[in-house]
C-alpha atoms as a PDB file:
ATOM      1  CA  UNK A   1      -2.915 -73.694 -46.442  1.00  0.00           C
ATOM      2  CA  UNK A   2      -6.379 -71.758 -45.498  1.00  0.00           C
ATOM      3  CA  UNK A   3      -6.418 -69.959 -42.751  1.00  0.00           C
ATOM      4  CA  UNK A   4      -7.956 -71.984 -40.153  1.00  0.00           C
ATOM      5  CA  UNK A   5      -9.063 -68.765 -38.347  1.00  0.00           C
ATOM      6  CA  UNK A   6     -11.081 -67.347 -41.069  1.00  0.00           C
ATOM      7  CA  UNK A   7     -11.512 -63.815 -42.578  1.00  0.00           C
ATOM      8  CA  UNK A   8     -14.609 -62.045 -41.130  1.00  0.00           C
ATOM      9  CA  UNK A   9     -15.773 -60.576 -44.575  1.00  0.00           C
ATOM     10  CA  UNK A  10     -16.619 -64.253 -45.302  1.00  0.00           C
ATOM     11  CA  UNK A  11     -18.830 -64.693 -42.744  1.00  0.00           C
ATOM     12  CA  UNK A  12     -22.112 -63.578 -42.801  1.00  0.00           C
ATOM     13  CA  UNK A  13     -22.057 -60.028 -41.350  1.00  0.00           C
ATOM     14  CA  UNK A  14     -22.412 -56.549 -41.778  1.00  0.00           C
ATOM     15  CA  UNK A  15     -19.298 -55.356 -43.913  1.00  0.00           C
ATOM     16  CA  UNK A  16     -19.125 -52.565 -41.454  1.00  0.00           C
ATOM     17  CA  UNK A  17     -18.405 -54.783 -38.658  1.00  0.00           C
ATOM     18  CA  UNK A  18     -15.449 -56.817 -37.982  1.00  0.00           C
ATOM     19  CA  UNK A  19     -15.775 -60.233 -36.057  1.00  0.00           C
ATOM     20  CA  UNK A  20     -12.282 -58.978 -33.876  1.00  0.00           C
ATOM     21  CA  UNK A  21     -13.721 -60.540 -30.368  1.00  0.00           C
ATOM     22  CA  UNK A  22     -13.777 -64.048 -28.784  1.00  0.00           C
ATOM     23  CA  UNK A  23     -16.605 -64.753 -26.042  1.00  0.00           C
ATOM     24  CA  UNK A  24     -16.373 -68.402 -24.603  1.00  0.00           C
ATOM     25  CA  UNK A  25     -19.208 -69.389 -22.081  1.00  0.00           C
ATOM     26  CA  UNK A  26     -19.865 -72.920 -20.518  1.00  0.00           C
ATOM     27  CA  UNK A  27     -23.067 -74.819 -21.708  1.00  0.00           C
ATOM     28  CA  UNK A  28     -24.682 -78.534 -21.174  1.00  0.00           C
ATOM     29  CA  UNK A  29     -22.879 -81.383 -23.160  1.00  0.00           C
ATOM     30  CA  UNK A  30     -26.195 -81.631 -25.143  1.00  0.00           C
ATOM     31  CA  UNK A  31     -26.512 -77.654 -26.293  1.00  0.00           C
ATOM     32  CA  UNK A  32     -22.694 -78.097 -27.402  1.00  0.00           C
ATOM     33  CA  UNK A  33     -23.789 -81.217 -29.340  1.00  0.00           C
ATOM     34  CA  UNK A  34     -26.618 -79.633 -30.910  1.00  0.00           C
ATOM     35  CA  UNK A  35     -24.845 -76.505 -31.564  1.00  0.00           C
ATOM     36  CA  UNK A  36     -22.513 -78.593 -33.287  1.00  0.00           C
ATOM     37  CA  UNK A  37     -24.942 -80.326 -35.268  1.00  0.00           C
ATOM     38  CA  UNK A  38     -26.551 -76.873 -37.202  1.00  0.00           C
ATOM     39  CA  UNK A  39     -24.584 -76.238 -40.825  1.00  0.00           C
ATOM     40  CA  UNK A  40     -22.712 -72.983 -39.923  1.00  0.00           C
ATOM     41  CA  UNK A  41     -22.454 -73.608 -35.539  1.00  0.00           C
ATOM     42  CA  UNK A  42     -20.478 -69.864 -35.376  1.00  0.00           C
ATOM     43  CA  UNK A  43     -23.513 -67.557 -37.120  1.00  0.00           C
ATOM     44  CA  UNK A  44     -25.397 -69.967 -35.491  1.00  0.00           C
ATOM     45  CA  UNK A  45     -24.829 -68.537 -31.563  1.00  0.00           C
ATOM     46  CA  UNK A  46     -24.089 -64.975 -33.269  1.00  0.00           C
ATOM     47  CA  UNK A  47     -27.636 -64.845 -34.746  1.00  0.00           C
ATOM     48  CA  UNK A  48     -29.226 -66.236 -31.523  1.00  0.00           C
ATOM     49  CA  UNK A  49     -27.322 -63.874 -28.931  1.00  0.00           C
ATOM     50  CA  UNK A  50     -28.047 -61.194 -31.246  1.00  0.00           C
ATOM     51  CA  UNK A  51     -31.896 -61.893 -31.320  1.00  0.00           C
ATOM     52  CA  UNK A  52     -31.583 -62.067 -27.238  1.00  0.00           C
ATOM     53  CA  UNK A  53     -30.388 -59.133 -27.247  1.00  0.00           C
ATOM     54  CA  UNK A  54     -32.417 -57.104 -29.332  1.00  0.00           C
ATOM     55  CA  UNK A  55     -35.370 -58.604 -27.500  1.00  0.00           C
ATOM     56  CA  UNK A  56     -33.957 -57.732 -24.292  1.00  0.00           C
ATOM     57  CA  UNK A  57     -33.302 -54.133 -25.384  1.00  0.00           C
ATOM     58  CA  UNK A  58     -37.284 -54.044 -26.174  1.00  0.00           C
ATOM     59  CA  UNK A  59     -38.197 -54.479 -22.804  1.00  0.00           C
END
């Protein structure tokens, strides 16, 4: 049986960086829904909270 958790080299990072942390938030019904709707919904939110806050940090 796979594990359901997932091994962070086969996701879509750096191979210096380990996905080791969890970060839950609350959003709208319909952002979950279209979250949900993309092909991969995890690189998804990593992608777009890493371009937030690289634009952030060019302020």
């Amino acid at each position: 049986m796979p594990d359901r958790k997932g091994k962070p080299e086969n996701f879509g990072n750096q191979p210096s960086k380990e996905l080791t942390d969890q970060l839950s938030f609350r959003v709208t019904k319909e952002m979950k829904e279209e979250v949900k709707a993309k092909d991969d919904p995890p690189e998804f939110c990593r992608q777009a909270i890493q371009k937030a806050l690289n634009e952030d940090r060019e302020k």
